[in-house]
C-alpha atoms as a PDB file:
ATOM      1  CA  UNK A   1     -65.065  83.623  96.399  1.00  0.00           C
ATOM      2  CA  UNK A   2     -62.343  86.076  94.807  1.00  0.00           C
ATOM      3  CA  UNK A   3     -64.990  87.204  92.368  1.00  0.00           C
ATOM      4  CA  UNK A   4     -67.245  88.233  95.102  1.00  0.00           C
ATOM      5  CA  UNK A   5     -64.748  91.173  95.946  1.00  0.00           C
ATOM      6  CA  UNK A   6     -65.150  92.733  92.976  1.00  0.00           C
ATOM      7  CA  UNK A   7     -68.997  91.591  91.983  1.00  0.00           C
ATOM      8  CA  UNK A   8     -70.406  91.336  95.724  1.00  0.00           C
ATOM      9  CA  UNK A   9     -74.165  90.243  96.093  1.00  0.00           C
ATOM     10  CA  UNK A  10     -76.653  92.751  95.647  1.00  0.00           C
ATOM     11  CA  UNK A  11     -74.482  94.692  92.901  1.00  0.00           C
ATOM     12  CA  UNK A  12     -77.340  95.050  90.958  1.00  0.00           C
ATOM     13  CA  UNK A  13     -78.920  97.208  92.940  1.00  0.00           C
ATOM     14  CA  UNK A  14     -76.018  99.846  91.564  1.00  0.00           C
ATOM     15  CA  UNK A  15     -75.062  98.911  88.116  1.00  0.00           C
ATOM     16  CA  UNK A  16     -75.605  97.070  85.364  1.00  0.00           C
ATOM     17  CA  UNK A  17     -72.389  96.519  83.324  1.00  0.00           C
ATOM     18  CA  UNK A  18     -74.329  95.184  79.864  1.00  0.00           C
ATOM     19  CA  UNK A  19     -76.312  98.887  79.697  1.00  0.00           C
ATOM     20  CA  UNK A  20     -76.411 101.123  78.110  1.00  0.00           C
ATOM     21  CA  UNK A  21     -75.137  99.751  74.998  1.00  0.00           C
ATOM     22  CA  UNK A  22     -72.636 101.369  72.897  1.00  0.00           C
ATOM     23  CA  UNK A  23     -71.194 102.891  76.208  1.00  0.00           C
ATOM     24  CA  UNK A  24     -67.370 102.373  75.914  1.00  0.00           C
ATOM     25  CA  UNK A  25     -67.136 103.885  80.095  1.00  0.00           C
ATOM     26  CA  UNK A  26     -63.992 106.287  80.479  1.00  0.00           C
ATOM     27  CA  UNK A  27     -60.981 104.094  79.458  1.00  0.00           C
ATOM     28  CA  UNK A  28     -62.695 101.485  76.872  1.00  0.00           C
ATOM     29  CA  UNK A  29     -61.430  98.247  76.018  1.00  0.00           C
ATOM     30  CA  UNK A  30     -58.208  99.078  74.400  1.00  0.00           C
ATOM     31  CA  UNK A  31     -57.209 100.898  77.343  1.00  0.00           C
ATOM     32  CA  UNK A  32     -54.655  99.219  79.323  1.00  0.00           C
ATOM     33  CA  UNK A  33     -56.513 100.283  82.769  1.00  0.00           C
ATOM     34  CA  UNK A  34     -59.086  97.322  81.493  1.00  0.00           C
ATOM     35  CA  UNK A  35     -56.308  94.632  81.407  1.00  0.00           C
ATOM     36  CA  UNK A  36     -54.870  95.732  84.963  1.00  0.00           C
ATOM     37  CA  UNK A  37     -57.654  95.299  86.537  1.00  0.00           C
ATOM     38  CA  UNK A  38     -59.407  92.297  84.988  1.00  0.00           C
ATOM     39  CA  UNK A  39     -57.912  89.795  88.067  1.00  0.00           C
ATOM     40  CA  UNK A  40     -59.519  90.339  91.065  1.00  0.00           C
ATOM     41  CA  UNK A  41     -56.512  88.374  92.805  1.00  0.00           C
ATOM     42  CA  UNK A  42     -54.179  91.147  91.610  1.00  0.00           C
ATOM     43  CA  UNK A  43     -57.045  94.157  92.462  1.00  0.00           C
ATOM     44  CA  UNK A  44     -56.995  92.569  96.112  1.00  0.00           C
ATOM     45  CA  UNK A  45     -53.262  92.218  96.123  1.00  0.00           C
ATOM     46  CA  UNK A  46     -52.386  95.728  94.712  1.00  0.00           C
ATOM     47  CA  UNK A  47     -55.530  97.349  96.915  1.00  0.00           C
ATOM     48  CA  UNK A  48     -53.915  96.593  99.791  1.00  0.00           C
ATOM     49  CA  UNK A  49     -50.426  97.923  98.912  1.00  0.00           C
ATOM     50  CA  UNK A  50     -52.315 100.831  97.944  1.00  0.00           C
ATOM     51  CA  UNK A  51     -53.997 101.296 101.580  1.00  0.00           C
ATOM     52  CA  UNK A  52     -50.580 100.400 103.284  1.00  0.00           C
ATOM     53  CA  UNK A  53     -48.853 103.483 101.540  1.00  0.00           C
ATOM     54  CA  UNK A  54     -52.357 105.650 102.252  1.00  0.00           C
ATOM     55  CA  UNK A  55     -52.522 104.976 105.650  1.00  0.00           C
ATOM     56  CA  UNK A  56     -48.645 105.846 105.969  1.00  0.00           C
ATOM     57  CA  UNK A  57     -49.709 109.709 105.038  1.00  0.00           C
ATOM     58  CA  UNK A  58     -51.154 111.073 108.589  1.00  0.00           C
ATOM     59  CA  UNK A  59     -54.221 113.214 107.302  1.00  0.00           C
ATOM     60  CA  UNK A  60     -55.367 110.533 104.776  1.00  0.00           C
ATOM     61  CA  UNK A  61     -55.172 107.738 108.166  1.00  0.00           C
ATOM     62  CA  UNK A  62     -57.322 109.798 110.168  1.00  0.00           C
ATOM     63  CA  UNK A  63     -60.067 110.571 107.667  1.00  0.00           C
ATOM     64  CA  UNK A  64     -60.146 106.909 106.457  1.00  0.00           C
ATOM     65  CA  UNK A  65     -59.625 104.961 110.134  1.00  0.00           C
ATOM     66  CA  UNK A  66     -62.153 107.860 111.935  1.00  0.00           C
ATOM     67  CA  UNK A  67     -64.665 107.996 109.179  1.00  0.00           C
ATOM     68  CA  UNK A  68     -65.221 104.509 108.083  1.00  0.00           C
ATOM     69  CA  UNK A  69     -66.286 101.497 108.995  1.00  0.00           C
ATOM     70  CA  UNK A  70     -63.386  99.596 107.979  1.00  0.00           C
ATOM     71  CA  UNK A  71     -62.019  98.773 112.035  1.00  0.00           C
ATOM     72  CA  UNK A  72     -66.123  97.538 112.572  1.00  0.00           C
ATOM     73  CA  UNK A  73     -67.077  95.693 109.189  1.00  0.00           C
ATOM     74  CA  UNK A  74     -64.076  95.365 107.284  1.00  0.00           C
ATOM     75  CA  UNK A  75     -65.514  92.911 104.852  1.00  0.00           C
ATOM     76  CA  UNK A  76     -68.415  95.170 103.750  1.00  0.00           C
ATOM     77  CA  UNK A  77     -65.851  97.862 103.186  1.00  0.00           C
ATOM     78  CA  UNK A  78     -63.355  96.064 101.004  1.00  0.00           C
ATOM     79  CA  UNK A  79     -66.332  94.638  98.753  1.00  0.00           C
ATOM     80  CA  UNK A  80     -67.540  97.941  98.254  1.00  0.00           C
ATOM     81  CA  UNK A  81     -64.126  99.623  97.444  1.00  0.00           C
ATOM     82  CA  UNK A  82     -63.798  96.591  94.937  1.00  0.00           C
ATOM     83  CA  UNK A  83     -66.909  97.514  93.570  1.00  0.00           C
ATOM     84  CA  UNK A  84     -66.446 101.041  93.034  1.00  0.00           C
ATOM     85  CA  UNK A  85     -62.912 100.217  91.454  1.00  0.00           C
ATOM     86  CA  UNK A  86     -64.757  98.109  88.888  1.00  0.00           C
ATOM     87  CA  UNK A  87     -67.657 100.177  88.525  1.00  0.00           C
ATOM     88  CA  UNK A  88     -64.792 103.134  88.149  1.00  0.00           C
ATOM     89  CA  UNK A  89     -63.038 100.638  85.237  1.00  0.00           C
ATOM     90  CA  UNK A  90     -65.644  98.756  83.522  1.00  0.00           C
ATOM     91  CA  UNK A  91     -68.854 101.052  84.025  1.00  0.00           C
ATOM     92  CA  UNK A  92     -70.687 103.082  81.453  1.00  0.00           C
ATOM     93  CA  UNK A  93     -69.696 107.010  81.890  1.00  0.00           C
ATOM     94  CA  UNK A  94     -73.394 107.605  83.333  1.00  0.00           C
ATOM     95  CA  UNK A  95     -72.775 105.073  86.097  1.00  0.00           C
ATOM     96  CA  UNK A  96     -69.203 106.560  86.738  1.00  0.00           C
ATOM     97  CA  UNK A  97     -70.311 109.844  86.912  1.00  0.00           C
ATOM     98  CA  UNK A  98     -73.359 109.547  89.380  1.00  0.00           C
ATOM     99  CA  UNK A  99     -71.094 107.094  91.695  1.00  0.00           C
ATOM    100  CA  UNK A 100     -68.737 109.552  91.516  1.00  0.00           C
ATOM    101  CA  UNK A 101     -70.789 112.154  92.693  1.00  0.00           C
ATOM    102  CA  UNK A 102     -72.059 109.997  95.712  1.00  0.00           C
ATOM    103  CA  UNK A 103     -68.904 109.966  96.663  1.00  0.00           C
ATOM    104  CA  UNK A 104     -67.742 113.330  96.695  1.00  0.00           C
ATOM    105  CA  UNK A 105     -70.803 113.986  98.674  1.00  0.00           C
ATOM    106  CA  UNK A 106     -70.260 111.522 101.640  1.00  0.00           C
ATOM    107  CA  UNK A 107     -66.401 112.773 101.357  1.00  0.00           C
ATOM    108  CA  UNK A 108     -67.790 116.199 101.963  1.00  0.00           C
ATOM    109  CA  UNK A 109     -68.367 115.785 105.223  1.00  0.00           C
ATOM    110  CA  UNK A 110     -65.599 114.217 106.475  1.00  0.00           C
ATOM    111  CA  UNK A 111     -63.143 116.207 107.744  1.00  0.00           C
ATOM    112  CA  UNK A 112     -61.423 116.965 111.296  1.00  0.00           C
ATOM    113  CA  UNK A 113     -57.681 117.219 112.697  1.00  0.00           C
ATOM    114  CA  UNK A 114     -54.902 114.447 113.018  1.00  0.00           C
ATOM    115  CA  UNK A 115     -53.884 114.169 116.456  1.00  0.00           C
ATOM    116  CA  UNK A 116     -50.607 115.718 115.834  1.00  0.00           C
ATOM    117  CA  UNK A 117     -53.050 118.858 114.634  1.00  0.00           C
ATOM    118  CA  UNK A 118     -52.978 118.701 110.949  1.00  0.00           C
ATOM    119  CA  UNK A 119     -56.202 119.857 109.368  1.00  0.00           C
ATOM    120  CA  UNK A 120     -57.596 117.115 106.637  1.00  0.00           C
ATOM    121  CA  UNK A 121     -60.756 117.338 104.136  1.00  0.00           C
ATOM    122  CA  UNK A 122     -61.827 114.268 102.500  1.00  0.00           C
ATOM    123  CA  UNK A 123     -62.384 116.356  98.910  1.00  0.00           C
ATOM    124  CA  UNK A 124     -58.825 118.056  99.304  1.00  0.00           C
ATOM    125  CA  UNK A 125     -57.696 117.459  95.786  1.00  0.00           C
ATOM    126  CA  UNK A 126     -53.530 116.731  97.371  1.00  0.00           C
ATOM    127  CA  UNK A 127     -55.210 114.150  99.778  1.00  0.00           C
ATOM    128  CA  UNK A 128     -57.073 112.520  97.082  1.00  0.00           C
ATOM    129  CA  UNK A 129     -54.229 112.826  93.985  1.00  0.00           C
ATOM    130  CA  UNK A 130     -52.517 110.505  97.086  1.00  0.00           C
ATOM    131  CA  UNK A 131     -54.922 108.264  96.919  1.00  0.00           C
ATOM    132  CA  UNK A 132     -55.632 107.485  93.347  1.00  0.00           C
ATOM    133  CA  UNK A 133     -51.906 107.394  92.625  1.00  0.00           C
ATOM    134  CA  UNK A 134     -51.276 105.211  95.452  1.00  0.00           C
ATOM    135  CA  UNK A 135     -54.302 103.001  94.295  1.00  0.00           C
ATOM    136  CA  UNK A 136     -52.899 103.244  90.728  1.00  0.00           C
ATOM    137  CA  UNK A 137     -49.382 102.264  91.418  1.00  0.00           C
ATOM    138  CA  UNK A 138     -50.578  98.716  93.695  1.00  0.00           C
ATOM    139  CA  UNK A 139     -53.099  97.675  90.637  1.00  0.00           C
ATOM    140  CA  UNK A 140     -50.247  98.077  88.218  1.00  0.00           C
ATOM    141  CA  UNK A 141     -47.300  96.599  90.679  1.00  0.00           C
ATOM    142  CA  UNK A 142     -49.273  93.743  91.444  1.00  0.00           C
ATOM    143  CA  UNK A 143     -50.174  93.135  87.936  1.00  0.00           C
ATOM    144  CA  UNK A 144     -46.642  93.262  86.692  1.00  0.00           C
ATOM    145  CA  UNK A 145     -45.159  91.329  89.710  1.00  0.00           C
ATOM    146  CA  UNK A 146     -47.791  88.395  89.463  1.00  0.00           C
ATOM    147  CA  UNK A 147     -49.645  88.521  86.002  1.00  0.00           C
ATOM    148  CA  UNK A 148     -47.601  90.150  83.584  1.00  0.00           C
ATOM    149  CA  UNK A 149     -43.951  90.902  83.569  1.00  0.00           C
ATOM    150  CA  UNK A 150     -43.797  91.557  80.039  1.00  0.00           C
ATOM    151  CA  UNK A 151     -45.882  94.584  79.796  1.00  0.00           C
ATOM    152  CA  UNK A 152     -43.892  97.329  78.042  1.00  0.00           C
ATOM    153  CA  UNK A 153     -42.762 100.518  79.165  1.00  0.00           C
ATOM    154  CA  UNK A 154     -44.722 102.160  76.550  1.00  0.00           C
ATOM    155  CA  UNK A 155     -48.010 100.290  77.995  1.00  0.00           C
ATOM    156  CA  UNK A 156     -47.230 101.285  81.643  1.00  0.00           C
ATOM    157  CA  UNK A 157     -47.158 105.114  80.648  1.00  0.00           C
ATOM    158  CA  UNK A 158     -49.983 104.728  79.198  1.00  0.00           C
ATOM    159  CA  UNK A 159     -52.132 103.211  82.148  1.00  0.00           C
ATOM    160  CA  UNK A 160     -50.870 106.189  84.130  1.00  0.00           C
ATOM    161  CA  UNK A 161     -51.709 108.765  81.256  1.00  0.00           C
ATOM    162  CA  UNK A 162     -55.072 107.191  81.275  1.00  0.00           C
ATOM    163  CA  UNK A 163     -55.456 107.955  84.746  1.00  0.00           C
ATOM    164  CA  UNK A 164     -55.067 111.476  84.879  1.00  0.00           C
ATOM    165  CA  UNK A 165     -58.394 112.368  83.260  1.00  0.00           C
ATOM    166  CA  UNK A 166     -59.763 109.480  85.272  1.00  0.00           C
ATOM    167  CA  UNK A 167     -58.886 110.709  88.387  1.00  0.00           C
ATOM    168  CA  UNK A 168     -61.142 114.372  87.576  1.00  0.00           C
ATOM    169  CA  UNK A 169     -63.927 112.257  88.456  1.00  0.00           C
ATOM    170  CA  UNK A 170     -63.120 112.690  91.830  1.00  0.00           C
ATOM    171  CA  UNK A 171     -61.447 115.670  91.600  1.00  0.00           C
ATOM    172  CA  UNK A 172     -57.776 114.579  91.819  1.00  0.00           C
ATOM    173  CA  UNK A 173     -56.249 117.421  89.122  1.00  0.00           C
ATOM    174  CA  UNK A 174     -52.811 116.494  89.516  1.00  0.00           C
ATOM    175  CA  UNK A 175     -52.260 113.060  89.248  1.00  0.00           C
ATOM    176  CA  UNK A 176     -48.523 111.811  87.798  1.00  0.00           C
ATOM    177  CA  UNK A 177     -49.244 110.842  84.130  1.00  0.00           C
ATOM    178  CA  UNK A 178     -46.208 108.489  83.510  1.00  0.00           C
ATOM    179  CA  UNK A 179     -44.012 106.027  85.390  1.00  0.00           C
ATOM    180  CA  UNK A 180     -41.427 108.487  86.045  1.00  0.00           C
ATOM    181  CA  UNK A 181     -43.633 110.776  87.526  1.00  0.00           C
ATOM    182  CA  UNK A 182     -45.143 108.290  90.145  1.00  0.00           C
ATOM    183  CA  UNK A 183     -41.793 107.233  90.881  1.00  0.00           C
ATOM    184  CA  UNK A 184     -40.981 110.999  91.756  1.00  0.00           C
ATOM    185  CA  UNK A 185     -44.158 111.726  93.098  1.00  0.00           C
ATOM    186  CA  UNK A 186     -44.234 108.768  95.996  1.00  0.00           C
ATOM    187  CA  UNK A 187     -40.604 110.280  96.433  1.00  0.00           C
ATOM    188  CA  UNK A 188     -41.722 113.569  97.161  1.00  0.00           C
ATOM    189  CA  UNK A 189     -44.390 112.282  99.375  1.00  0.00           C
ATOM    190  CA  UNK A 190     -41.796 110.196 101.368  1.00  0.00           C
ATOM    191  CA  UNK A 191     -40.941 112.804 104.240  1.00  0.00           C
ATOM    192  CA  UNK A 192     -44.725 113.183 104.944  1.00  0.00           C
ATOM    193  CA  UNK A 193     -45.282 109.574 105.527  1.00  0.00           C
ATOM    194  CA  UNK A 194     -45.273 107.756 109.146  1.00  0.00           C
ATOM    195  CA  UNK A 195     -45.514 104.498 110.496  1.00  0.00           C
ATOM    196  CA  UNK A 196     -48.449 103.897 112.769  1.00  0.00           C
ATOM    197  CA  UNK A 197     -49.942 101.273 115.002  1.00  0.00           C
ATOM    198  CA  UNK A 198     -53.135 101.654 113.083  1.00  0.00           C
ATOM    199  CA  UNK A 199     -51.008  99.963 109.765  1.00  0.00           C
ATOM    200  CA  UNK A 200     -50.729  96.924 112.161  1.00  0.00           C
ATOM    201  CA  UNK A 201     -54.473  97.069 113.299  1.00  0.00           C
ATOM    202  CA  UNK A 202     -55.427  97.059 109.182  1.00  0.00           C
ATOM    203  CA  UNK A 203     -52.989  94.223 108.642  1.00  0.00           C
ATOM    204  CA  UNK A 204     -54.401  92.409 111.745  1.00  0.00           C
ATOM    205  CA  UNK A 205     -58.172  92.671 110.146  1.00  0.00           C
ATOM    206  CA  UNK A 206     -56.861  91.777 106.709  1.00  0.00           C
ATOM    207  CA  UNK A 207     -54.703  88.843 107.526  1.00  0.00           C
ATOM    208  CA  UNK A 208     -57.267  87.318 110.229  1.00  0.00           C
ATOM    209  CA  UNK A 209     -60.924  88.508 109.573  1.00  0.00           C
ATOM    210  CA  UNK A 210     -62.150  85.530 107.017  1.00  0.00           C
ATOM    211  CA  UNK A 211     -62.966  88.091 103.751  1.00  0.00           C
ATOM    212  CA  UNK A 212     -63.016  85.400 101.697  1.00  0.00           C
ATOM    213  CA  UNK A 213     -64.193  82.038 104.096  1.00  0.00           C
ATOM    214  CA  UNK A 214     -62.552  80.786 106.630  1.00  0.00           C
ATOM    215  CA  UNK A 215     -60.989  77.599 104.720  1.00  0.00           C
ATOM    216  CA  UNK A 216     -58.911  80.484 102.839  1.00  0.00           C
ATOM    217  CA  UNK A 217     -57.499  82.147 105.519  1.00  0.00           C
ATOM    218  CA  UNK A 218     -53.759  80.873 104.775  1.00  0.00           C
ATOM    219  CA  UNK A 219     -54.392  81.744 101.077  1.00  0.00           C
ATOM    220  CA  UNK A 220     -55.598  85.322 101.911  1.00  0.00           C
ATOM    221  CA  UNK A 221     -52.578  85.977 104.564  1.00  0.00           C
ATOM    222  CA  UNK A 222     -50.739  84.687 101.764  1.00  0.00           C
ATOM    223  CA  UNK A 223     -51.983  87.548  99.399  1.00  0.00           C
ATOM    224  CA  UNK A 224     -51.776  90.145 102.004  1.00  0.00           C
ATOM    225  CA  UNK A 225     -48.215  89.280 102.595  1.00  0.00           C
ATOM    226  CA  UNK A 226     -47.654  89.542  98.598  1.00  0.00           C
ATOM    227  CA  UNK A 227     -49.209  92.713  99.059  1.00  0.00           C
ATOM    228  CA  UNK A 228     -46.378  93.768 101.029  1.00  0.00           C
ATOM    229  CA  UNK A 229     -43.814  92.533  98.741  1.00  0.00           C
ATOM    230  CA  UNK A 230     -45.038  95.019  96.362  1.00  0.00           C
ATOM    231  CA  UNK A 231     -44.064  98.414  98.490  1.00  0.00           C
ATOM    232  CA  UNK A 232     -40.241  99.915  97.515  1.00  0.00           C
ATOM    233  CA  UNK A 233     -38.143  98.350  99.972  1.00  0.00           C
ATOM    234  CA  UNK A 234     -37.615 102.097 101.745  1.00  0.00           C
ATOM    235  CA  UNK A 235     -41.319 101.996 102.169  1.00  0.00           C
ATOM    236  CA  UNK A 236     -41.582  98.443 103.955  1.00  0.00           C
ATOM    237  CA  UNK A 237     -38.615  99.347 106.174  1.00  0.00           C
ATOM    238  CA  UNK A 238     -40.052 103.022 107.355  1.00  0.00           C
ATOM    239  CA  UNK A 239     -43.685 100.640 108.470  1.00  0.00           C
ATOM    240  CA  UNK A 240     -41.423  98.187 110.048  1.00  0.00           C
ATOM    241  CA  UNK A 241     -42.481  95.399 107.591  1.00  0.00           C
ATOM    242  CA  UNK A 242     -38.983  94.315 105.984  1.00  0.00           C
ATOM    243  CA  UNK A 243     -37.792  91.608 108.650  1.00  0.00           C
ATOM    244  CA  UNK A 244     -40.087  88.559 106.243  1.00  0.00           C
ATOM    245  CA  UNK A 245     -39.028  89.717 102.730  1.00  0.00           C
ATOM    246  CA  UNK A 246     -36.900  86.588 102.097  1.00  0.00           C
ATOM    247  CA  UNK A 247     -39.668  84.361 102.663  1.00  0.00           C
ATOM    248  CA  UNK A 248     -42.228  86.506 100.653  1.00  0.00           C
ATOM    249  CA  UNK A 249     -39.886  86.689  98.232  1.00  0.00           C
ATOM    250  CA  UNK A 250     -39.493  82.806  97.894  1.00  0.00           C
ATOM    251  CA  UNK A 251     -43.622  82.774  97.760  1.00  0.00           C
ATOM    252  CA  UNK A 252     -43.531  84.376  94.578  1.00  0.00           C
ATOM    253  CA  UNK A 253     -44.378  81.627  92.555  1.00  0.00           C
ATOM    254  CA  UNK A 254     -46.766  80.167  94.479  1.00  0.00           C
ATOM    255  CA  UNK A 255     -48.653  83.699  94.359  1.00  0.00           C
ATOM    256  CA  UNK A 256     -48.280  83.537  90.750  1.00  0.00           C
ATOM    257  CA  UNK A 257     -49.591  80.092  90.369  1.00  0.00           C
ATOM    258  CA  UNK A 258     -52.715  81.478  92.370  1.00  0.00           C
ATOM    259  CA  UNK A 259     -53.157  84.384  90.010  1.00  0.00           C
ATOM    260  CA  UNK A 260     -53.664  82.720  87.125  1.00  0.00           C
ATOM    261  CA  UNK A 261     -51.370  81.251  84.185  1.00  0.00           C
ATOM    262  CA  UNK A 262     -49.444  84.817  83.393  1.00  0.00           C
ATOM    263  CA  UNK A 263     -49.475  85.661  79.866  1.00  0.00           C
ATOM    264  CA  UNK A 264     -50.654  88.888  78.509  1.00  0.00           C
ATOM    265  CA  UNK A 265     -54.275  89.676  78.212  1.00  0.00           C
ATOM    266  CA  UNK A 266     -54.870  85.808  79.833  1.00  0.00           C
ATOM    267  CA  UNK A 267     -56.445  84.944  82.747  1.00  0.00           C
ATOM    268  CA  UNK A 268     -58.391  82.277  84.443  1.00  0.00           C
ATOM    269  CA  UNK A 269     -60.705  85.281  85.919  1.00  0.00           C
ATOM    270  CA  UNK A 270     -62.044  86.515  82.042  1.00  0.00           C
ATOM    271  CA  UNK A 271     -64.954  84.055  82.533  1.00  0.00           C
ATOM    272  CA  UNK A 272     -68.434  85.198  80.398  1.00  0.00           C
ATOM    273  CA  UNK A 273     -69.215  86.143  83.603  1.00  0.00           C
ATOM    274  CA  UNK A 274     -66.618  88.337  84.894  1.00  0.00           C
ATOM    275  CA  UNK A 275     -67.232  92.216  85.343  1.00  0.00           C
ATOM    276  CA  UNK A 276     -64.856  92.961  82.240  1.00  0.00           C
ATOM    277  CA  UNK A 277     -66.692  90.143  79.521  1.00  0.00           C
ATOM    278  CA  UNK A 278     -69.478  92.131  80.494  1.00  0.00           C
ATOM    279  CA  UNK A 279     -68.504  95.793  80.027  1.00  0.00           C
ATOM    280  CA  UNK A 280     -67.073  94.246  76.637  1.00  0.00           C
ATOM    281  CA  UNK A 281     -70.402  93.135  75.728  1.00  0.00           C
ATOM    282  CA  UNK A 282     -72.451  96.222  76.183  1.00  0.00           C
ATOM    283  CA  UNK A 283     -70.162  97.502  72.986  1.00  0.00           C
ATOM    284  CA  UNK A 284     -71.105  96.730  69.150  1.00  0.00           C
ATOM    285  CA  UNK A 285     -68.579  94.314  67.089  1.00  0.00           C
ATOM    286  CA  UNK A 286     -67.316  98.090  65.395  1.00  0.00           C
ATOM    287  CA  UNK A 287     -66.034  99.205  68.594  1.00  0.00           C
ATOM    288  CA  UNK A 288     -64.609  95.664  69.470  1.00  0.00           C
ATOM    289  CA  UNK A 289     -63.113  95.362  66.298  1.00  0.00           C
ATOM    290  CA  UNK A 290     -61.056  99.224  66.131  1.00  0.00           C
ATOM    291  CA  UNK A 291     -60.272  98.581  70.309  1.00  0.00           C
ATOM    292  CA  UNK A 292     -58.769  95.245  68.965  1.00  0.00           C
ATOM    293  CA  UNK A 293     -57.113  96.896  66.031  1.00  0.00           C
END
């Protein structure tokens, strides 16, 4: 059920991660981008942090709760965000490129005013260097909180350095290339971000429409509320969200123990099946063997 978040039905309709072969996609398999986001637990966990801090920045909240269909179908819409994100990650360069593109064309026509009369534009390269850092910063958070602790310093910079030419694809120019600079950037970005009564609508759909069945609602409030645990303590107090940190706190393990066993580069998701085994088959034993090296 997890995996259907990230592979939904009817994917094939938009990608096929075994072609073409040889392709290594945009970050390749020694890239650490691949290992982040090879648990769909954590990409669920870390998406949502990621929308909690984007809906937090007024222009970015308007153009995403106005022009979507997240309020309507919210189910649909996280499926195909997962998709895109592994599409983004494990996809052949063609396939990024010409999803890309579809999106920069839908995101040209959303636009409009906040209703304390900002002007937004979906393809404004601040709005969007937001939202991929933002998106960035929950895969990785969640990954070290609940996969991987042990995952250097040297490793981390390097996801975020890797992200900066990613991010071009969608025309995000400016996107922090280290740790230190995503710490400082979501710092400078602090002033500009409000609480909002549409962060408790998303929660609301999140915690209580069934995305995964209905049997797993307590496990998916659990991950939304590990979700949570992952914002800077400044930024769950300014959306009102601090009062249950003990208890999510406490959680942790259990979240863990949901995740998968924890050890680097090892996880219960990396089935012959899984959206990653695949991308890593579309590439000859050469490239395996220097990405291994």
């Amino acid at each position: 059920m997890v995996l259907s978040l990230t592979d939904p039905p009817g994917r094939a309709q938009y990608i096929n991660y075994l072609e073409p072969a040889g392709n290594p996609g945009i970050f390749g398999p020694d890239s650490v981008s691949w290992r982040v986001l090879s648990n769909p637990v954590t990409v669920f966990i870390g998406g949502v942090t990621a929308v909690l801090f984007e809906l937090a920045e007024p222009r970015v909240r308007s153009g995403v709760w106005d022009h979507t269909d997240f309020r309507h179908d919210p189910v649909a819409r996280i499926r195909r965000t997962g998709l895109a994100a592994m599409i983004f990650t494990y996809g052949s360069s063609c396939d990024v490129e010409a999803m890309t593109s579809r999106v920069r064309r839908m995101h040209d026509r959303v636009n409009g005013t906040t209703p304390d009369g900002q002007p937004y534009q979906a393809n404004d390269p601040e709005l969007l260097t937001w939202v991929y850092a933002t998106a960035a910063y929950g895969f990785m958070n969640a990954y070290l909180r609940y996969v991987n602790p042990r995952l250097n310093r040297a490793e981390h910079d390097r996801y975020y350095g890797e992200s900066v030419h990613a991010c071009r694809y969608y025309g995000a120019n400016c996107s922090p290339a280290s740790v230190a600079e995503v710490e400082r950037y979501i710092e400078e970005m602090r002033p500009n971000l409000r609480n909002h009564e549409i962060l408790e609508e998303f929660l609301n759909l999140v915690s209580n429409v069934p995305i995964l069945s209905a049997a797993a609602l307590p496990a998916q409030r659990l991950l939304v509320q590990a979700a949570i645990d992952v914002l800077p303590s400044w930024a769950r107090e300014l959306l009102r969200l601090e009062k249950a940190q003990p208890l999510r706190v406490a959680m942790r393990p259990l979240v863990r123990a949901m995740v998968g066993p924890g050890q680097p580069g090892d996880s219960r998701w990396s089935t012959p099946a899984s959206v990653s085994a695949n991308g890593i088959v579309r590439l000859p034993p050469l490239q395996l063997t220097s990405a291994a090296s």
